[in-house]
Protein backbone atom coordinates (compact mmCIF):
# COMPACT_ATOMS: atom_id res chain seq x y z
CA UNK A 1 0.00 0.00 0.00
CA UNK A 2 1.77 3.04 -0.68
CA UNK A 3 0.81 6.75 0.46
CA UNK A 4 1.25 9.99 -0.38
CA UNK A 5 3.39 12.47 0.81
CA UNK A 6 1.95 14.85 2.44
CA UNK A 7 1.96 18.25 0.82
CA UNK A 8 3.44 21.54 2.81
CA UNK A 9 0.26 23.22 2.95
CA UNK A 10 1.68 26.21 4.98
CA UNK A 11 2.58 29.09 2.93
CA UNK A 12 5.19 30.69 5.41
CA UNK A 13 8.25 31.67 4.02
CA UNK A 14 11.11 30.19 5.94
CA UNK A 15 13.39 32.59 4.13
CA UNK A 16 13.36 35.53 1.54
CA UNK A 17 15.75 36.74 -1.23
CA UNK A 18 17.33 39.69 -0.89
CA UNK A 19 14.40 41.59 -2.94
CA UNK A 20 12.00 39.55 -1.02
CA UNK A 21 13.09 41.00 2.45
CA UNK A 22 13.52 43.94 0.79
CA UNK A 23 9.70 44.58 -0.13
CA UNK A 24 8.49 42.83 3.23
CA UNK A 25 10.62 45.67 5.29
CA UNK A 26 9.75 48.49 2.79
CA UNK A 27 13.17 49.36 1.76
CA UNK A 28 14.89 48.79 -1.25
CA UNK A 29 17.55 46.08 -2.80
CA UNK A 30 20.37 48.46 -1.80
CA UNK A 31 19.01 49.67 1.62
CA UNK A 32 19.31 45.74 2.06
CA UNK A 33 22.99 45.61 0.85
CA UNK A 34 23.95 48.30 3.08
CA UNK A 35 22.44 46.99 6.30
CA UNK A 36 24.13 43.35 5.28
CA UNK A 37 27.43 44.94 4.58
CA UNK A 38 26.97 46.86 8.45
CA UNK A 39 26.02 43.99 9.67
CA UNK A 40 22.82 44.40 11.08
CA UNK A 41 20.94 42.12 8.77
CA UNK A 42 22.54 38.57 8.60
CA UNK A 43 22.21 36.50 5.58
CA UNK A 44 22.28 32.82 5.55
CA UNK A 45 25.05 31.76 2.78
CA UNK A 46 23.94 27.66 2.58
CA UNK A 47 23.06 28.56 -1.13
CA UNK A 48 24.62 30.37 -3.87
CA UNK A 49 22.86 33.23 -3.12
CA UNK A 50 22.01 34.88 0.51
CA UNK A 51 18.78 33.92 1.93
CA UNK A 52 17.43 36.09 4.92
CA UNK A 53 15.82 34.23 7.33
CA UNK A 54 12.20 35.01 8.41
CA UNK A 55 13.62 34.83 12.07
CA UNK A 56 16.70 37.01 10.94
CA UNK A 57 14.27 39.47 9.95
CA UNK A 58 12.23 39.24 13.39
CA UNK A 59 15.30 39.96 15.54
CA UNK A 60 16.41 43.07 13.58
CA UNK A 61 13.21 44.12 13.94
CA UNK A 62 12.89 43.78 17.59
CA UNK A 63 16.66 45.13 17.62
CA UNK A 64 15.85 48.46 15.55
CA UNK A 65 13.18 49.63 17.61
């Protein structure tokens, strides 16, 4: 008997692009770069390209107040 796998059915983002956290703080692609190269926004590099974790995003956030 086989089954399926089961299908993600939540749509939360466990990570954004770099113009994906862009648009969901309201800045732009750059704005992003600068922060990054300051360090106060930490990509994760386990891909090619840096991925911004949703929990990344929280803690600056909560940081930048």
């Amino acid at each position: 008997m086989k089954t399926k796998a089961k299908k993600r059915t939540s749509k939360a983002r466990l990570a954004y692009t770099r113009e994906e956290a862009a648009a969901v703080l309201g800045l732009s692609p750059v704005s992003i770069d600068r922060l990054t190269k300051r360090g106060l926004l930490r990509p994760s590099r386990a891909t090619r390209r840096p991925l911004y974790p949703i929990t990344e995003i929280e803690r600056f956030l909560r940081e930048t107040r």
